[in-house]
N, C-alpha and C. Protein backbone atom coordinates (compact mmCIF):
# COMPACT_ATOMS: atom_id res chain seq x y z
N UNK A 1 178.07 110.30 81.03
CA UNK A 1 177.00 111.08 81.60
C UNK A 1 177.44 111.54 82.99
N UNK A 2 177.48 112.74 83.18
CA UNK A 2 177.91 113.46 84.48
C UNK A 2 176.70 112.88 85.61
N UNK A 3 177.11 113.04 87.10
CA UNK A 3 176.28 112.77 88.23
C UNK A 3 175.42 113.73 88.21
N UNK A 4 175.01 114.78 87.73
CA UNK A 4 174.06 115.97 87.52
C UNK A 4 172.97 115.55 86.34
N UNK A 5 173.57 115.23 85.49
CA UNK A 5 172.51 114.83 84.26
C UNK A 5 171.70 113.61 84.56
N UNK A 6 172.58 112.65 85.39
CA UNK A 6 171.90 111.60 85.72
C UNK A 6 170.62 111.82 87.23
N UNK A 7 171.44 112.44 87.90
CA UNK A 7 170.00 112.78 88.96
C UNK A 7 169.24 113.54 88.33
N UNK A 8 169.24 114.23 87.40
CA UNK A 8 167.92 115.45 86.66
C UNK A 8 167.05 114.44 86.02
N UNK A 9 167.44 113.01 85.34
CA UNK A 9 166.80 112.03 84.55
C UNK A 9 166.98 110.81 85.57
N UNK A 10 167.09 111.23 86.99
CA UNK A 10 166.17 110.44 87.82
C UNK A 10 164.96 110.68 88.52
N UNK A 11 165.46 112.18 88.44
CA UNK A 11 163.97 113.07 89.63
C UNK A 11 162.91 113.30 87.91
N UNK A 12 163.33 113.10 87.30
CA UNK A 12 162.43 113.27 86.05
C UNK A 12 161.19 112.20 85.65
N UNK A 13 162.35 110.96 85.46
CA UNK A 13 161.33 110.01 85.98
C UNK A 13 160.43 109.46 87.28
N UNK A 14 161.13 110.38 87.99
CA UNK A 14 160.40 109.81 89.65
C UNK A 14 159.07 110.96 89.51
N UNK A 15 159.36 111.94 88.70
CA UNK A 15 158.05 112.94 88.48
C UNK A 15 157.04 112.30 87.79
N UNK A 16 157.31 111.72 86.92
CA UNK A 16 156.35 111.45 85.48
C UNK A 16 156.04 109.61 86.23
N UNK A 17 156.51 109.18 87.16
CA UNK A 17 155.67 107.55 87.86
C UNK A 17 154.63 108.12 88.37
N UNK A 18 155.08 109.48 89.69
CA UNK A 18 154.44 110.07 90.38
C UNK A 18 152.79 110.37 89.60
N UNK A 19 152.93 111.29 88.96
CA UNK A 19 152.25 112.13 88.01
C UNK A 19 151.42 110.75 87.32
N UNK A 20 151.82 109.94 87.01
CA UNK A 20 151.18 109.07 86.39
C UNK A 20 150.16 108.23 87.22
N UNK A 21 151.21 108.03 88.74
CA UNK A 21 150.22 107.34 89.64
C UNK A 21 148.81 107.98 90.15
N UNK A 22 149.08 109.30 90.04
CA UNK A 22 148.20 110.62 90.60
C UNK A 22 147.01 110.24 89.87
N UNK A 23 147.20 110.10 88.18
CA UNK A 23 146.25 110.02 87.09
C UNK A 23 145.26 108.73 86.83
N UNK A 24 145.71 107.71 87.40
CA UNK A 24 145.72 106.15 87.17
C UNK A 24 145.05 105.97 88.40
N UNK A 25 145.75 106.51 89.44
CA UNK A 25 144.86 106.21 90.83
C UNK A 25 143.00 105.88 91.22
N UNK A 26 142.72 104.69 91.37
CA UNK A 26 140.60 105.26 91.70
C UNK A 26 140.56 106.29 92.95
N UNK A 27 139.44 106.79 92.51
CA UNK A 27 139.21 107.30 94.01
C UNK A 27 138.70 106.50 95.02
N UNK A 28 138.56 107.00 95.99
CA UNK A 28 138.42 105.95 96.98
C UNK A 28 136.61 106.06 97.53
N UNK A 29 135.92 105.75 97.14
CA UNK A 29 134.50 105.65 97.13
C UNK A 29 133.68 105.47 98.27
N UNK A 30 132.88 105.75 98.89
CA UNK A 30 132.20 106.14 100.21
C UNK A 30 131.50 105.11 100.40
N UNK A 31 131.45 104.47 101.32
CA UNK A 31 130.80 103.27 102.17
C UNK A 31 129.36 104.14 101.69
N UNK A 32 128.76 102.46 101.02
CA UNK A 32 126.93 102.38 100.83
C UNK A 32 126.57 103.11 101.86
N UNK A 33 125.65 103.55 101.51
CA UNK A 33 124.13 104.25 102.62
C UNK A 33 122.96 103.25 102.95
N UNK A 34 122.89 101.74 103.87
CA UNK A 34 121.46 101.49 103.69
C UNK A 34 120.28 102.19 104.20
N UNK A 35 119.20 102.06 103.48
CA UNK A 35 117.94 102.44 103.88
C UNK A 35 117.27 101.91 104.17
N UNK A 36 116.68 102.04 106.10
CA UNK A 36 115.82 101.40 106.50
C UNK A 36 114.38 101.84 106.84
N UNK A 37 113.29 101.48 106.42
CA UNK A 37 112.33 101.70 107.31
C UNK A 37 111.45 100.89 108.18
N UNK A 38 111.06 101.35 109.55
CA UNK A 38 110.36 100.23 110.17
C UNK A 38 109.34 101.40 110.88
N UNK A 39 107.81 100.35 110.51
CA UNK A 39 106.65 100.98 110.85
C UNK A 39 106.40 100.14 112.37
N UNK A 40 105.72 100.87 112.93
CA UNK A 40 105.34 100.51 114.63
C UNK A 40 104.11 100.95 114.30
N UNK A 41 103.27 98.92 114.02
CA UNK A 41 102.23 99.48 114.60
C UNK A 41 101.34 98.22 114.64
N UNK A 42 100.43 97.98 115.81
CA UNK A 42 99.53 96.98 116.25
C UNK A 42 100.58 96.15 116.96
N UNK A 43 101.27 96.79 117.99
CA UNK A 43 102.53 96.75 118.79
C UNK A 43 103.60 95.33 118.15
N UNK A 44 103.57 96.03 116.96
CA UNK A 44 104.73 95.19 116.34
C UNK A 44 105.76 96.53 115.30
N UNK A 45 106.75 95.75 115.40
CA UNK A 45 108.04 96.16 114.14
C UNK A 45 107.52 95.75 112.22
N UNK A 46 106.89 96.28 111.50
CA UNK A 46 107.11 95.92 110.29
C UNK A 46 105.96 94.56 110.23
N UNK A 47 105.29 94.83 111.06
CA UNK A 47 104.12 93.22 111.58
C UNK A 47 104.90 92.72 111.69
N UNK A 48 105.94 92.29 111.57
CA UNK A 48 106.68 90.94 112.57
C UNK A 48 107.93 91.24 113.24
N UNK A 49 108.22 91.83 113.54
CA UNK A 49 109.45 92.86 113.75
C UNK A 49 111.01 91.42 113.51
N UNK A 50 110.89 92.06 111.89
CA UNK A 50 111.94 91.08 111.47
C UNK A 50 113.27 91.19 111.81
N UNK A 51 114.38 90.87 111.00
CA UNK A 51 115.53 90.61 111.53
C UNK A 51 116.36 91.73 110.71
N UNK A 52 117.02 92.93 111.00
CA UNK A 52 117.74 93.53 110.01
C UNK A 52 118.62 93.24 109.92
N UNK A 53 119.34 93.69 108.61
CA UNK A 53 120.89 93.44 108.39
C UNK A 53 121.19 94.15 107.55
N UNK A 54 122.86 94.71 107.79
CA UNK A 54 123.44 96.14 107.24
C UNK A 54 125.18 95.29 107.40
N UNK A 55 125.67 96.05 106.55
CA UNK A 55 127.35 95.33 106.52
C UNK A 55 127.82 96.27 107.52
N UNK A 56 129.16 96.21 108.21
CA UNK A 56 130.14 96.82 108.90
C UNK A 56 130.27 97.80 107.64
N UNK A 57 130.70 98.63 108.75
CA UNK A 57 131.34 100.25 107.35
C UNK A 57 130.32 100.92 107.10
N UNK A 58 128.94 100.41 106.68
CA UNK A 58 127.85 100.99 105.92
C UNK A 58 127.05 102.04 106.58
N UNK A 59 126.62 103.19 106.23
CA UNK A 59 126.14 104.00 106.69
C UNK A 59 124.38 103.83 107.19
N UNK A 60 123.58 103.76 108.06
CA UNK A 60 122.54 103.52 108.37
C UNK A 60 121.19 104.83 108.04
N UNK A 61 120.44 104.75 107.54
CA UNK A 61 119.68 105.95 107.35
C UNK A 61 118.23 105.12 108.05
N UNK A 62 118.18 104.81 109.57
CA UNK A 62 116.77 104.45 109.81
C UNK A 62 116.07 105.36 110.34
N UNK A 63 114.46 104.97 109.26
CA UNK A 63 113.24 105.86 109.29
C UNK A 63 112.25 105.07 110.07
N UNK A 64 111.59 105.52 111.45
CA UNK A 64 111.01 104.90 112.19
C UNK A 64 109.42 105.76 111.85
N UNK A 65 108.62 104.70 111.90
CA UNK A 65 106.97 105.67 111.71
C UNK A 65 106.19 104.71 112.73
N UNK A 66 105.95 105.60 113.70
CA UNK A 66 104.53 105.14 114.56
C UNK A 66 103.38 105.40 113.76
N UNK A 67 102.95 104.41 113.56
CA UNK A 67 101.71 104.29 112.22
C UNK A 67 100.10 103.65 112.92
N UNK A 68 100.19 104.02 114.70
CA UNK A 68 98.84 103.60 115.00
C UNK A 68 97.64 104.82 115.12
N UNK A 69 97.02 104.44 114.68
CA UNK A 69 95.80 105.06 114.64
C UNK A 69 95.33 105.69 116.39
N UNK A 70 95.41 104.98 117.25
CA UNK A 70 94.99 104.97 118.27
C UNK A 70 96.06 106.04 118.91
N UNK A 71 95.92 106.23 120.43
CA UNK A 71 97.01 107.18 121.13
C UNK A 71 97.98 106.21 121.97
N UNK A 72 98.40 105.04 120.73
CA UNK A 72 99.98 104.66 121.36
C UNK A 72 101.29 105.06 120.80
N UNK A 73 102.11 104.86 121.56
CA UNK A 73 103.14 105.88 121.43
C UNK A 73 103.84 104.74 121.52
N UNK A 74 105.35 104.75 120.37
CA UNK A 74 106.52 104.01 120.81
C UNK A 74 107.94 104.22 120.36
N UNK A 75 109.11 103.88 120.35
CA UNK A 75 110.52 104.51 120.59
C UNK A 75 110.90 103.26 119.64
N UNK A 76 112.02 103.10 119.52
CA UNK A 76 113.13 102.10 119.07
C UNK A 76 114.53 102.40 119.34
N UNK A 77 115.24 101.20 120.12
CA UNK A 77 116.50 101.63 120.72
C UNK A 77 117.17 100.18 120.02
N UNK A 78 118.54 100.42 119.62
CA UNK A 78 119.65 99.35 119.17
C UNK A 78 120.45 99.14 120.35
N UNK A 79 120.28 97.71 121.31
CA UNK A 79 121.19 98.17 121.98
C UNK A 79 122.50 97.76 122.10
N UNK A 80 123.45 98.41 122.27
CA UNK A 80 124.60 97.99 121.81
C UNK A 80 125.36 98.92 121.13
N UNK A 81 124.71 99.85 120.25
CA UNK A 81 124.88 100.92 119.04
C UNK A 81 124.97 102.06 119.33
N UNK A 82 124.46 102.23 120.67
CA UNK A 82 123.62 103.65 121.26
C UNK A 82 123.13 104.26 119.86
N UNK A 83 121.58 103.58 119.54
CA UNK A 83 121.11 104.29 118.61
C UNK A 83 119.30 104.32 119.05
N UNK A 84 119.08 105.21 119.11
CA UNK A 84 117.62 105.42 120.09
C UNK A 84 116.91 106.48 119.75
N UNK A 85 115.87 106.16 119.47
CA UNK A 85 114.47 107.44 118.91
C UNK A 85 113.94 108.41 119.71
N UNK A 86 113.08 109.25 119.79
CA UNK A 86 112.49 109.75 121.07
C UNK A 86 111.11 108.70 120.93
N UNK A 87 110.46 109.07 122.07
CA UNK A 87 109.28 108.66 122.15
C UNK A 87 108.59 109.18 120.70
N UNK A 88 107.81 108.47 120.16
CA UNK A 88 107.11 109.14 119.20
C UNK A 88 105.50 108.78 119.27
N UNK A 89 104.67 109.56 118.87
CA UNK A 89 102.85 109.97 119.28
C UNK A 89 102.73 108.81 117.76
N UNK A 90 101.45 108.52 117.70
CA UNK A 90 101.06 108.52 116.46
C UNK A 90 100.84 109.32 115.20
N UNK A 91 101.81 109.01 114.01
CA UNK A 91 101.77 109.47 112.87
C UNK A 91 103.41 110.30 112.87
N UNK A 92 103.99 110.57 113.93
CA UNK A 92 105.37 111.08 114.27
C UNK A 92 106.26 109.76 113.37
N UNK A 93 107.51 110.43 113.15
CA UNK A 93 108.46 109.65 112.60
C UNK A 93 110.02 110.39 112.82
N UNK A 94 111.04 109.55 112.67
CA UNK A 94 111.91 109.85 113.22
C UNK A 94 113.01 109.05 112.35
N UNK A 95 114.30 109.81 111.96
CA UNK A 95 115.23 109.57 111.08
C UNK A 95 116.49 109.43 111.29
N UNK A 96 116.80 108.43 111.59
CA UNK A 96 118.77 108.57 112.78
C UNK A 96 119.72 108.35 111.54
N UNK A 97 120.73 108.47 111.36
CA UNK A 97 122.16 108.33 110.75
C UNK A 97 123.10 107.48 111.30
N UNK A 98 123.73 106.40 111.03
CA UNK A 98 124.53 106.29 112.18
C UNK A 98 125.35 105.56 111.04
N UNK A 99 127.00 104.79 111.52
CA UNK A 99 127.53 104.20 111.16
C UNK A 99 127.96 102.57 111.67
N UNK A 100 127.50 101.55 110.60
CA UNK A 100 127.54 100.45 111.51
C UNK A 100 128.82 99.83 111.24
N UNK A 101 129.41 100.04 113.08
CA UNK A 101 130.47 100.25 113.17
C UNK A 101 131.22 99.18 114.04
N UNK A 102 130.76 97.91 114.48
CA UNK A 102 130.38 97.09 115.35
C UNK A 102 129.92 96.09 114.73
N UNK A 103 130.97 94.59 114.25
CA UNK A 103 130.13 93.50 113.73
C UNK A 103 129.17 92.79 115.21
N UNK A 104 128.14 91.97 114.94
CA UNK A 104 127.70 91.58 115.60
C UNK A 104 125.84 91.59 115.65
N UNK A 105 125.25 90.61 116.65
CA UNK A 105 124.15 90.61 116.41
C UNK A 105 123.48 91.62 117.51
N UNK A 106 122.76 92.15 117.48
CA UNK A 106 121.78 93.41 118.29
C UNK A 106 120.81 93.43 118.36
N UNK A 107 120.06 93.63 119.41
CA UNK A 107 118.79 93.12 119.79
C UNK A 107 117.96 94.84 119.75
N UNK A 108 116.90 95.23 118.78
CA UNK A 108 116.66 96.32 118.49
C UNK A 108 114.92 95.94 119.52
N UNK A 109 114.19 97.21 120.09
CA UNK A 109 113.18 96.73 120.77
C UNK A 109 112.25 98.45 120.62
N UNK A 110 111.32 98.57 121.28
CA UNK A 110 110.54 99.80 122.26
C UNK A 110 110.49 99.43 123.40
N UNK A 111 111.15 100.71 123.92
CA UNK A 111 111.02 100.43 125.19
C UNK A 111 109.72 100.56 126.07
N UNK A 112 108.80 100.75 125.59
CA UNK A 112 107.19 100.83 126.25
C UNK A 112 106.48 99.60 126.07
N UNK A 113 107.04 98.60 124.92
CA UNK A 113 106.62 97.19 124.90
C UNK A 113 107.41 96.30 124.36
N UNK A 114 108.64 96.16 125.20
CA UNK A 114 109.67 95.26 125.04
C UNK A 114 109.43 94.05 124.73
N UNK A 115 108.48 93.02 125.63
CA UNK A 115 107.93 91.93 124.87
C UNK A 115 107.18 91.69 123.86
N UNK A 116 106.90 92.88 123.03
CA UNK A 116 106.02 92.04 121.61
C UNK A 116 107.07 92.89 120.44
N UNK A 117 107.83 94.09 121.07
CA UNK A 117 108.06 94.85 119.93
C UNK A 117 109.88 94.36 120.50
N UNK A 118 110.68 93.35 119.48
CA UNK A 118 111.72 93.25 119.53
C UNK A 118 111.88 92.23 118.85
N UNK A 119 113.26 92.54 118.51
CA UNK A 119 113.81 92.19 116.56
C UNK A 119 115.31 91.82 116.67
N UNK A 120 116.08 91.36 115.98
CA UNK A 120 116.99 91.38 115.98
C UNK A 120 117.80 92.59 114.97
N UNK A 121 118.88 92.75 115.52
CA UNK A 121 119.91 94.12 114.17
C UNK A 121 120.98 93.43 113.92
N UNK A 122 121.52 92.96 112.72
CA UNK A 122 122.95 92.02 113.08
C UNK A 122 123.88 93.05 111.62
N UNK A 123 124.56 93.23 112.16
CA UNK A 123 126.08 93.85 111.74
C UNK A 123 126.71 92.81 110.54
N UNK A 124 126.94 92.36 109.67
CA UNK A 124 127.84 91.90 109.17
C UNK A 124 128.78 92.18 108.60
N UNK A 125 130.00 91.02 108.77
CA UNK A 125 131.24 91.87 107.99
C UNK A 125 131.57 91.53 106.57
């Protein structure tokens, strides 16, 4: 076998591993989306403003609803995350995106009533 025939039925097979790996390969699949929602209202998180938790990597979709009847108004800030609402009126709601990107535990609050409205956010890996 000449040095020509033999590199043509080496790049031949190095085509058809290739080609095969191309075919065989997974795709590579998109970090979960969790979905959160937390209602603000009777100056609490969810009535007890519980403890969230979301994995590292995972994409965050939190839905915040000021749900008081009355004319109080309140925010939610992660801090640590820079992830923060506007002020919101009653019946307003508000929808952030973020990526949790940061293992660790996070102290999520409003800033208009820091002592009753604050929760923990913890990251896991």
């Amino acid at each position: 076998m000449t040095s020509r025939k033999r590199l043509v039925g080496l790049l031949l097979g190095l085509a058809a591993m290739i080609g095969l790996t191309a075919v065989t390969a997974k795709p590579r699949q998109a970090a979960a989306t969790q979905e959160i929602m937390v209602v603000a209202k009777d100056m609490a998180f969810n009535a007890s403003n519980p403890t969230l938790r979301v994995r590292l990597g995972e994409t965050v979709r939190l839905t915040v609803l000021n749900a008081e009847e009355a004319s109080m108004s309140h925010d939610l800030v992660i801090m640590g995350l820079s992830v923060k609402t506007e002020i919101l009126r009653p019946g307003d709601k508000a929808e952030l995106v973020f990526v949790a990107d940061r293992p660790g535990t996070f102290t999520y609050f409003c800033t208009l009533h820091p002592r009753m409205m604050t929760g923990k956010f913890i990251v896991e890996e």
